[in-house]
N, C-alpha and C. Protein backbone atom coordinates (compact mmCIF):
# COMPACT_ATOMS: atom_id res chain seq x y z
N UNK A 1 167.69 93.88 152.70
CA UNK A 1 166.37 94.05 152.10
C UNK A 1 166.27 93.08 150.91
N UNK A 2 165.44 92.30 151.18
CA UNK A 2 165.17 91.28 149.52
C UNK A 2 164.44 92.14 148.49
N UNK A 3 164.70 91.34 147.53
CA UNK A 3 164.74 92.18 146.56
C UNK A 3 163.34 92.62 146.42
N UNK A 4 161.82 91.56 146.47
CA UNK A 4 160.97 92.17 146.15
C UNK A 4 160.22 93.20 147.20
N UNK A 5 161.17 93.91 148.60
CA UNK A 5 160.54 94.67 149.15
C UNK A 5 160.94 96.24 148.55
N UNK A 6 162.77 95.79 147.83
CA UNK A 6 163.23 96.95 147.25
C UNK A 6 162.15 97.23 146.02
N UNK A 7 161.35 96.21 145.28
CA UNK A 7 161.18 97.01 144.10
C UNK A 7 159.72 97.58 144.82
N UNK A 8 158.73 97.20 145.90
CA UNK A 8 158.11 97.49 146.49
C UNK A 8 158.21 98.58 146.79
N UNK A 9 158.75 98.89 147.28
CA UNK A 9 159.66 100.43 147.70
C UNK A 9 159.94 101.38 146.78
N UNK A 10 159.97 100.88 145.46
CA UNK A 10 160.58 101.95 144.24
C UNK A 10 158.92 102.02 143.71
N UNK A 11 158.67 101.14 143.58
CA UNK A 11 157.13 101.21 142.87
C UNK A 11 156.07 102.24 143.97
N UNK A 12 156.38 102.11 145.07
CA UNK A 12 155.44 103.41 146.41
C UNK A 12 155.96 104.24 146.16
N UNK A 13 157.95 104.51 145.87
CA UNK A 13 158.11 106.22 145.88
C UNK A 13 157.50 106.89 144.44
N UNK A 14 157.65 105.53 143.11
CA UNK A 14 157.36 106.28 141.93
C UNK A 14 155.80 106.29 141.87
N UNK A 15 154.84 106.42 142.47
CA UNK A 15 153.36 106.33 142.73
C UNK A 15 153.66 107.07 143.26
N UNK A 16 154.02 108.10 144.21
CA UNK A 16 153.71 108.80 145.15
C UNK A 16 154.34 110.17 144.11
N UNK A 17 155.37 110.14 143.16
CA UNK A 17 155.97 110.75 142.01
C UNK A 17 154.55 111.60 141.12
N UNK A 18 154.10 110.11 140.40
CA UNK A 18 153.33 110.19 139.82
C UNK A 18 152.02 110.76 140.14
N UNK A 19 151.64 110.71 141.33
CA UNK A 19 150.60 111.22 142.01
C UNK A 19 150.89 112.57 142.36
N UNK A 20 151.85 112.98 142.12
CA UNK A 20 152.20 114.75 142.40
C UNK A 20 151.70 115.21 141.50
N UNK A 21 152.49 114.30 139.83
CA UNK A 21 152.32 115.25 138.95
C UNK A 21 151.31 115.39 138.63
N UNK A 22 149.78 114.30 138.61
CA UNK A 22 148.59 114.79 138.45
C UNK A 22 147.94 115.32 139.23
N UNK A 23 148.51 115.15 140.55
CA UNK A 23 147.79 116.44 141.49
C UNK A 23 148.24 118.20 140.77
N UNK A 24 149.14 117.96 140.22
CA UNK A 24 149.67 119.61 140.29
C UNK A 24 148.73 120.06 138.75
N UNK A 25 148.85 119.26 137.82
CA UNK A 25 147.47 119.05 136.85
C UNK A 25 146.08 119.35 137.17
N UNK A 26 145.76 118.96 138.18
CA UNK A 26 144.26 119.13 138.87
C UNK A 26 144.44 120.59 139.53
N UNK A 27 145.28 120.65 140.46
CA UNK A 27 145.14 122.42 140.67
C UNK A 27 145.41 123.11 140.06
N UNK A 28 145.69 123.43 138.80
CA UNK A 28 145.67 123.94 137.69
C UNK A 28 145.01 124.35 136.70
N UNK A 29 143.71 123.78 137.22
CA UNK A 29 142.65 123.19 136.06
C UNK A 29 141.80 124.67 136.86
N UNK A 30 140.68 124.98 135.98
CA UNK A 30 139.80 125.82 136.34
C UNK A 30 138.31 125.74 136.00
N UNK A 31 137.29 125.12 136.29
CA UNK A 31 137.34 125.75 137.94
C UNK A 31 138.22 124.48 138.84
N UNK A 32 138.46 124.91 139.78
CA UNK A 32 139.45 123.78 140.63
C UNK A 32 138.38 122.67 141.47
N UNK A 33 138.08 121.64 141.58
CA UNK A 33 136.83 120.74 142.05
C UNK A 33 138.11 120.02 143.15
N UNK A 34 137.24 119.82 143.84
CA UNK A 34 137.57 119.18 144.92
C UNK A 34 138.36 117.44 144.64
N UNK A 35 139.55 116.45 145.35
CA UNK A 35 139.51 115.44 144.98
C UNK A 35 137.88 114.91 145.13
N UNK A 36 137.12 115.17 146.40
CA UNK A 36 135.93 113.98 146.42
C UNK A 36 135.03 114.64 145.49
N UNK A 37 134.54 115.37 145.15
CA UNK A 37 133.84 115.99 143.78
C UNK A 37 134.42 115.51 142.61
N UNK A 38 135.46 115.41 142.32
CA UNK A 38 135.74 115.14 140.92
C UNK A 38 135.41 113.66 141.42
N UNK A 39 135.79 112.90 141.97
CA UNK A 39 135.63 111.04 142.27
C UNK A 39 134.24 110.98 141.48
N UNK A 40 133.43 111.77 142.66
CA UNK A 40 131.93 111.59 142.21
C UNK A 40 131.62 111.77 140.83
N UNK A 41 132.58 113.07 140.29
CA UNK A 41 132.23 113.25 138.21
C UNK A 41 132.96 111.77 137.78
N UNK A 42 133.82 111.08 137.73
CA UNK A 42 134.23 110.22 137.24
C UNK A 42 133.47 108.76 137.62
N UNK A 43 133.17 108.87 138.61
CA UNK A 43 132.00 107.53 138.79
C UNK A 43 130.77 107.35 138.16
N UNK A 44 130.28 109.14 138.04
CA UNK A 44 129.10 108.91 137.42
C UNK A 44 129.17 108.66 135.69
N UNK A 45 131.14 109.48 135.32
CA UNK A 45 130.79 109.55 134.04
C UNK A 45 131.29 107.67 133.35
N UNK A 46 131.65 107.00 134.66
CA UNK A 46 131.61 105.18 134.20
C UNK A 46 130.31 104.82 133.97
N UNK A 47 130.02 105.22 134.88
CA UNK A 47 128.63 104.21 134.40
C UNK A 47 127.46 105.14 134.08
N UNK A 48 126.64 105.02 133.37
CA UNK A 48 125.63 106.23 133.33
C UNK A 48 123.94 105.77 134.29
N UNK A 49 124.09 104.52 134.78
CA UNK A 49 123.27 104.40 135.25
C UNK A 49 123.06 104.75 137.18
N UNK A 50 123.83 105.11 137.34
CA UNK A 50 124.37 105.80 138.84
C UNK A 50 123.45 106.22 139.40
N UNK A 51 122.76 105.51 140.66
CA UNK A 51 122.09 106.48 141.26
C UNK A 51 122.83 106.82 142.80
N UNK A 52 122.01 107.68 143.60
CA UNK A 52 122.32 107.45 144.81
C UNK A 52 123.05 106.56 145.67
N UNK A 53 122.35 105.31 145.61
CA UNK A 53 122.67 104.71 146.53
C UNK A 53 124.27 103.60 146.25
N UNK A 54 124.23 103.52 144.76
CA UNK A 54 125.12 103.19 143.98
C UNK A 54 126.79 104.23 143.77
N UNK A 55 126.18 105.29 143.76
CA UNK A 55 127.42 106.29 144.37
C UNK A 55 127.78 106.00 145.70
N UNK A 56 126.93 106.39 146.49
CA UNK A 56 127.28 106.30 147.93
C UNK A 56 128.31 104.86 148.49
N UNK A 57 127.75 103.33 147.87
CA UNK A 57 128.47 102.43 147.74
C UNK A 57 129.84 102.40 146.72
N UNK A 58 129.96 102.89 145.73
CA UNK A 58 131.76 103.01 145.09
C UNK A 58 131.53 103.88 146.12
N UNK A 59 131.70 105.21 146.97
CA UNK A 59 132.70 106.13 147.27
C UNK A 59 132.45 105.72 149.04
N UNK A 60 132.21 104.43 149.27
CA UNK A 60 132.32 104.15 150.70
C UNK A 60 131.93 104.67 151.48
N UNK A 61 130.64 105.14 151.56
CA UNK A 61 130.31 106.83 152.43
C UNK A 61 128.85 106.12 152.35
N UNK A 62 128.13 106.88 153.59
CA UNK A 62 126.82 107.17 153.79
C UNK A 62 125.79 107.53 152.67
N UNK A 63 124.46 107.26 152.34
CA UNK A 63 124.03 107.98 151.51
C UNK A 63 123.58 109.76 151.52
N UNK A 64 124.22 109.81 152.99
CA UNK A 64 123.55 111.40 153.29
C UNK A 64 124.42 112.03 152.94
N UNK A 65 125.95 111.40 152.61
CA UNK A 65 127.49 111.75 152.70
C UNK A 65 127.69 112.28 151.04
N UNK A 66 126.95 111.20 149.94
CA UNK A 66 127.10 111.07 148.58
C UNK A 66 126.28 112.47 148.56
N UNK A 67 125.02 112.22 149.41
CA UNK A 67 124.27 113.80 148.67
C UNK A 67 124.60 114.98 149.06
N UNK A 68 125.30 115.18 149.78
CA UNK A 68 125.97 116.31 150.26
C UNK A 68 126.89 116.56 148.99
N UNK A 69 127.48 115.81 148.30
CA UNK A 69 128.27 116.39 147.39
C UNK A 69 127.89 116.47 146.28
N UNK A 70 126.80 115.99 146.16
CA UNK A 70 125.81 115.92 144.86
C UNK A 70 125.40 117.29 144.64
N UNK A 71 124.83 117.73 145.97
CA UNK A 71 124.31 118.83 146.23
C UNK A 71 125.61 120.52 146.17
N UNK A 72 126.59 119.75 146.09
CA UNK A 72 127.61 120.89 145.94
C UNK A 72 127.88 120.98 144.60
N UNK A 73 127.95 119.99 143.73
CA UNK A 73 128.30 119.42 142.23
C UNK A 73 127.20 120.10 141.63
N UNK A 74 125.98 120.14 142.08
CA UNK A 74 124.46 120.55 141.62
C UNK A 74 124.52 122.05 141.48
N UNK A 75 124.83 122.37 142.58
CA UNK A 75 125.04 123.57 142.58
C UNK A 75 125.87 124.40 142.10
N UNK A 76 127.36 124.00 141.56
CA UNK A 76 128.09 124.61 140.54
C UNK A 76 127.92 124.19 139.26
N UNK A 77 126.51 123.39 139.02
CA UNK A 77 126.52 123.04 137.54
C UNK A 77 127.23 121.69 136.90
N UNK A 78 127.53 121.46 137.88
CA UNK A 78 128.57 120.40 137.10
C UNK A 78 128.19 119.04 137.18
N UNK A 79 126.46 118.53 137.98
CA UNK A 79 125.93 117.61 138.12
C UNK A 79 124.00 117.68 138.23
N UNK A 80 123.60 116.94 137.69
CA UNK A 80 122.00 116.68 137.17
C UNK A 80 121.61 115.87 138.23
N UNK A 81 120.44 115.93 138.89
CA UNK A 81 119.90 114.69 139.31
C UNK A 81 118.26 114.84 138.14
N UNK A 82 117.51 113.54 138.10
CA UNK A 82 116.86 113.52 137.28
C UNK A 82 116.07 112.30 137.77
N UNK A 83 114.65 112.15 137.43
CA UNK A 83 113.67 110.96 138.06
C UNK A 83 114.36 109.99 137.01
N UNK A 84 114.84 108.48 137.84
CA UNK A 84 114.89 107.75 136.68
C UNK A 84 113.40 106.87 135.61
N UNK A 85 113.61 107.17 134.45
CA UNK A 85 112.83 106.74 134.26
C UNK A 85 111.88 105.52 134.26
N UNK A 86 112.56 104.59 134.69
CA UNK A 86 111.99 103.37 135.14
C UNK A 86 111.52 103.20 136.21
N UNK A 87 112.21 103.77 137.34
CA UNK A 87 111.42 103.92 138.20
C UNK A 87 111.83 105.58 138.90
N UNK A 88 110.61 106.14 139.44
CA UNK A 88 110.25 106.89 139.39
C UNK A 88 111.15 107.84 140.90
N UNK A 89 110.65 107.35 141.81
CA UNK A 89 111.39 106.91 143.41
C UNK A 89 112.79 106.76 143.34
N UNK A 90 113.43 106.57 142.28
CA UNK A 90 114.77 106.54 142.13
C UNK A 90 115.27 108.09 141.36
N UNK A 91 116.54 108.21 141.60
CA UNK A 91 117.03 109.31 141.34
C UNK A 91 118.21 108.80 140.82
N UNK A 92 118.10 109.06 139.18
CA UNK A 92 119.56 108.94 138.36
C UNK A 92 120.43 110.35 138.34
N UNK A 93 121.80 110.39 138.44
CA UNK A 93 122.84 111.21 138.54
C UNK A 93 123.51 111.49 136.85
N UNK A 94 123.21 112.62 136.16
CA UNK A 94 123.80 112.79 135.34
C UNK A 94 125.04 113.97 135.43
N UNK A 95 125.86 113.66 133.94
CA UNK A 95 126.97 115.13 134.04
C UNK A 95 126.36 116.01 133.38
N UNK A 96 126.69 117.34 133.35
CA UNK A 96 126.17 118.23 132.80
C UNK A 96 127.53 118.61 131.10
N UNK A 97 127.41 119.11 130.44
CA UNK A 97 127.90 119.80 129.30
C UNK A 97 129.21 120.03 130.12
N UNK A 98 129.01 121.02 130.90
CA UNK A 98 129.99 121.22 131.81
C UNK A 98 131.36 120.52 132.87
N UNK A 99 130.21 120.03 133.16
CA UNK A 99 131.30 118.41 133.61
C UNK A 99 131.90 117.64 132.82
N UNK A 100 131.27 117.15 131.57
CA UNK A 100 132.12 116.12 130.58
C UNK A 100 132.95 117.29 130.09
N UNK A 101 133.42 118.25 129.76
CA UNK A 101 134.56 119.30 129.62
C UNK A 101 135.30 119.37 130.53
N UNK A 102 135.18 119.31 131.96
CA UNK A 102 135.78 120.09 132.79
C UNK A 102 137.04 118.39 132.65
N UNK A 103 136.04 117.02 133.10
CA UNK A 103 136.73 115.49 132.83
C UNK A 103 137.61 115.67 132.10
N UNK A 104 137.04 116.13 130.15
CA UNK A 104 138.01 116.35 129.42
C UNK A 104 139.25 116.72 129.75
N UNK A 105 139.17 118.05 129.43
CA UNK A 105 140.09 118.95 129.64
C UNK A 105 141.08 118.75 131.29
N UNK A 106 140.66 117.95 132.11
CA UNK A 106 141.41 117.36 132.99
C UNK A 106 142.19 116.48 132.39
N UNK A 107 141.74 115.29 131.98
CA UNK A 107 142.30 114.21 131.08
C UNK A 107 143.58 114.90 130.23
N UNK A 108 143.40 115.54 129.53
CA UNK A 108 144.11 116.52 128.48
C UNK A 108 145.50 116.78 129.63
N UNK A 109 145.36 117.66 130.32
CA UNK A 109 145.92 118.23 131.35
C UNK A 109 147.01 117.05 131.98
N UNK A 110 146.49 115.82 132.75
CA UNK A 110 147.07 115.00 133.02
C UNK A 110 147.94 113.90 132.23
N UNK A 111 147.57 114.21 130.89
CA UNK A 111 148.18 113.45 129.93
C UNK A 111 149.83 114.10 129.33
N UNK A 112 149.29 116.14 129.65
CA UNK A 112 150.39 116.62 129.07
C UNK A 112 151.27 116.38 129.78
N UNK A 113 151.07 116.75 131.34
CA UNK A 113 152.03 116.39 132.45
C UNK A 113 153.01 115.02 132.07
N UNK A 114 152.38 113.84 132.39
CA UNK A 114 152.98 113.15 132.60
C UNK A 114 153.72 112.60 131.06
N UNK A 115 153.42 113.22 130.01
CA UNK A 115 154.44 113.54 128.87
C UNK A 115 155.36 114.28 128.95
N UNK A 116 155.39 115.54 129.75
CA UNK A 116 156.34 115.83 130.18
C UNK A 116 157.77 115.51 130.46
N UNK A 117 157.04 114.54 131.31
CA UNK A 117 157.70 114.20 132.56
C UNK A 117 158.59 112.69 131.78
N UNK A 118 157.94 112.10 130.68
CA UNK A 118 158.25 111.31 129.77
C UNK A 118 159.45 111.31 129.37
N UNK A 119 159.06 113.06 128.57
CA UNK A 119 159.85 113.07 127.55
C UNK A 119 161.20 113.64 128.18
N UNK A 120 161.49 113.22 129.23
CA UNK A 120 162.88 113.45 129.93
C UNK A 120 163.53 112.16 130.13
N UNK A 121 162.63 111.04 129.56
CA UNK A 121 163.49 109.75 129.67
C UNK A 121 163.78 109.61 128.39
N UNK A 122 164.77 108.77 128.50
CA UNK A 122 165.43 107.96 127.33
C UNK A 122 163.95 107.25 126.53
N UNK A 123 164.18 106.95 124.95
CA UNK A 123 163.12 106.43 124.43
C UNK A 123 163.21 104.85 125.10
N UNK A 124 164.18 104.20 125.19
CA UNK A 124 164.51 102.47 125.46
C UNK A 124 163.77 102.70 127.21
N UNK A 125 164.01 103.67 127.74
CA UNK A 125 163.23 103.63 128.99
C UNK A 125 161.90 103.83 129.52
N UNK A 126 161.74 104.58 128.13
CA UNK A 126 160.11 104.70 128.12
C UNK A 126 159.55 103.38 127.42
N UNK A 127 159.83 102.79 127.10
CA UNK A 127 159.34 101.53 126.23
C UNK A 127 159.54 100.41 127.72
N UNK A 128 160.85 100.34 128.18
CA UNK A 128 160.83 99.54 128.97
C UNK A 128 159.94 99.92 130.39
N UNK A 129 159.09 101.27 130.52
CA UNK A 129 158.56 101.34 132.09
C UNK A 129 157.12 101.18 131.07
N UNK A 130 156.61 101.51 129.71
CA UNK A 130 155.36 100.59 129.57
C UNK A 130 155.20 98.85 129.46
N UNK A 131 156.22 98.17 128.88
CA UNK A 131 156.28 97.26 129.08
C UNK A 131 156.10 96.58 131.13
N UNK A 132 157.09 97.22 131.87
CA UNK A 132 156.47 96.36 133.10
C UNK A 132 155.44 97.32 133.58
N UNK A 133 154.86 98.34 133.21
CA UNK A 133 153.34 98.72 133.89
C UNK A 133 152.79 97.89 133.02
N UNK A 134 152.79 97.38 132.07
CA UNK A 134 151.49 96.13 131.34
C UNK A 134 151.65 95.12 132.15
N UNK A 135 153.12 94.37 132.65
CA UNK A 135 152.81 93.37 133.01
C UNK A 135 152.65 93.53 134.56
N UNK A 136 152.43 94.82 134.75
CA UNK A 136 152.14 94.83 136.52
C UNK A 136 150.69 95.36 136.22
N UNK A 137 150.10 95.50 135.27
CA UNK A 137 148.44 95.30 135.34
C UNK A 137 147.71 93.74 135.26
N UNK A 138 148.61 93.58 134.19
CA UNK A 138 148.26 91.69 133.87
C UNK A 138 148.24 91.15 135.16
N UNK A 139 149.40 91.47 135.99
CA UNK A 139 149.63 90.40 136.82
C UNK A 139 148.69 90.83 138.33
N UNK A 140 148.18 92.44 138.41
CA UNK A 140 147.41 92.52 139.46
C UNK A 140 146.13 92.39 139.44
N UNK A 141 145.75 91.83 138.00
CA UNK A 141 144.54 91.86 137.94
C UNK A 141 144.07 90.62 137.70
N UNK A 142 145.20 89.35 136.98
CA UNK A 142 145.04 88.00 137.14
C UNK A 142 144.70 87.34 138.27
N UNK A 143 143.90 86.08 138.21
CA UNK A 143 143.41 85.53 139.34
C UNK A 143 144.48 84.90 139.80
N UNK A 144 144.79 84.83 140.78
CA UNK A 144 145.77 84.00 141.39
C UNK A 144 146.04 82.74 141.45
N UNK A 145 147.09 82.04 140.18
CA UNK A 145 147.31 80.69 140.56
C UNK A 145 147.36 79.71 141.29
N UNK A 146 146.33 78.57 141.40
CA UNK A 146 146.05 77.48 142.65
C UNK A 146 147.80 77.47 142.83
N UNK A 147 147.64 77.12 143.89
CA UNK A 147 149.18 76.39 144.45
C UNK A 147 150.06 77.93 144.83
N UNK A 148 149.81 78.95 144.13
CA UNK A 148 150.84 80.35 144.23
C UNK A 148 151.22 80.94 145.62
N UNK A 149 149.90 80.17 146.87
CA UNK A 149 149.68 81.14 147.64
C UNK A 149 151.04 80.23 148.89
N UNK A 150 151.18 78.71 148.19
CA UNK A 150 152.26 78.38 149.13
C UNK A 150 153.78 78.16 148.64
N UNK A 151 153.71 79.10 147.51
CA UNK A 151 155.17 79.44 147.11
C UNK A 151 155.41 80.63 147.74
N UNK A 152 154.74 81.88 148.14
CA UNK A 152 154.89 83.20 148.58
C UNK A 152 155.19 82.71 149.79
N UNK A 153 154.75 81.85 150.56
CA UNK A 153 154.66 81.91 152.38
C UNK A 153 156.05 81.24 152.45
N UNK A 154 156.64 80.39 151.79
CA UNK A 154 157.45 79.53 151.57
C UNK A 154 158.96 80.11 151.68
């Protein structure tokens, strides 16, 4: 195995780690929201200008698909629809009181966890796994150097 499929491999099992512990965070939480319900609270609470059809496109789905869950979110309170005001025919998606708490207090939740889970490493190891998650954001989010793509094939 070369080496960059091993660290490939360590970086999927510790994502798949990490993804427990904020799953077990989220069922924990009360009231308990669905993963595709909460998606929808966190999309709308990026951008505040969200409508319909703009949800439906981030969450890859139909627009009949987005309102179906709009309509479940609506109904426990935890989501607004509202005429936008500019135009009228459009329908802006707000959070309710309720929802920016419930986000919160998720946030909160997922932060203690994975402090937790921290504070069982060494301090030099916790310094050294933020250091390469910075430079494995830098580097997945940098544009890709002309010439890079025929050193990889190479």
């Amino acid at each position: 195995m070369d080496r960059a499929t091993e660290i490939a491999a360590a970086v999927e099992s510790s994502v798949e780690a990490l993804v427990a512990v904020l799953e077990r965070a989220r069922l924990a939480q009360q009231p308990n929201v669905p993963p595709a319900q909460l998606r929808v609270l966190t999309i709308v609470a990026g951008n505040r200008h969200t409508n319909m059809s703009r949800l439906a496109e981030a969450l890859d789905v139909v627009p009949s698909s987005a309102s179906r869950l709009c309509d479940r979110l609506e109904a426990t309170g935890l989501l607004r629809r509202v005429a936008d005001p500019r135009d009228r025919r459009e329908v802006r998606l707000l959070l309710t009181s309720a929802s920016r708490r419930l986000l919160s207090d998720l946030r909160e939740r997922r932060q203690a966890a994975l402090a937790e889970v921290l504070d069982r490493m060494p301090a030099g190891t916790q310094q050294d796994l933020l250091r390469a998650l910075q430079a494995f954001g830098a580097a997945a989010t940098a544009p890709e150097a002309p010439g890079r793509e025929d050193l990889q094939s190479a």
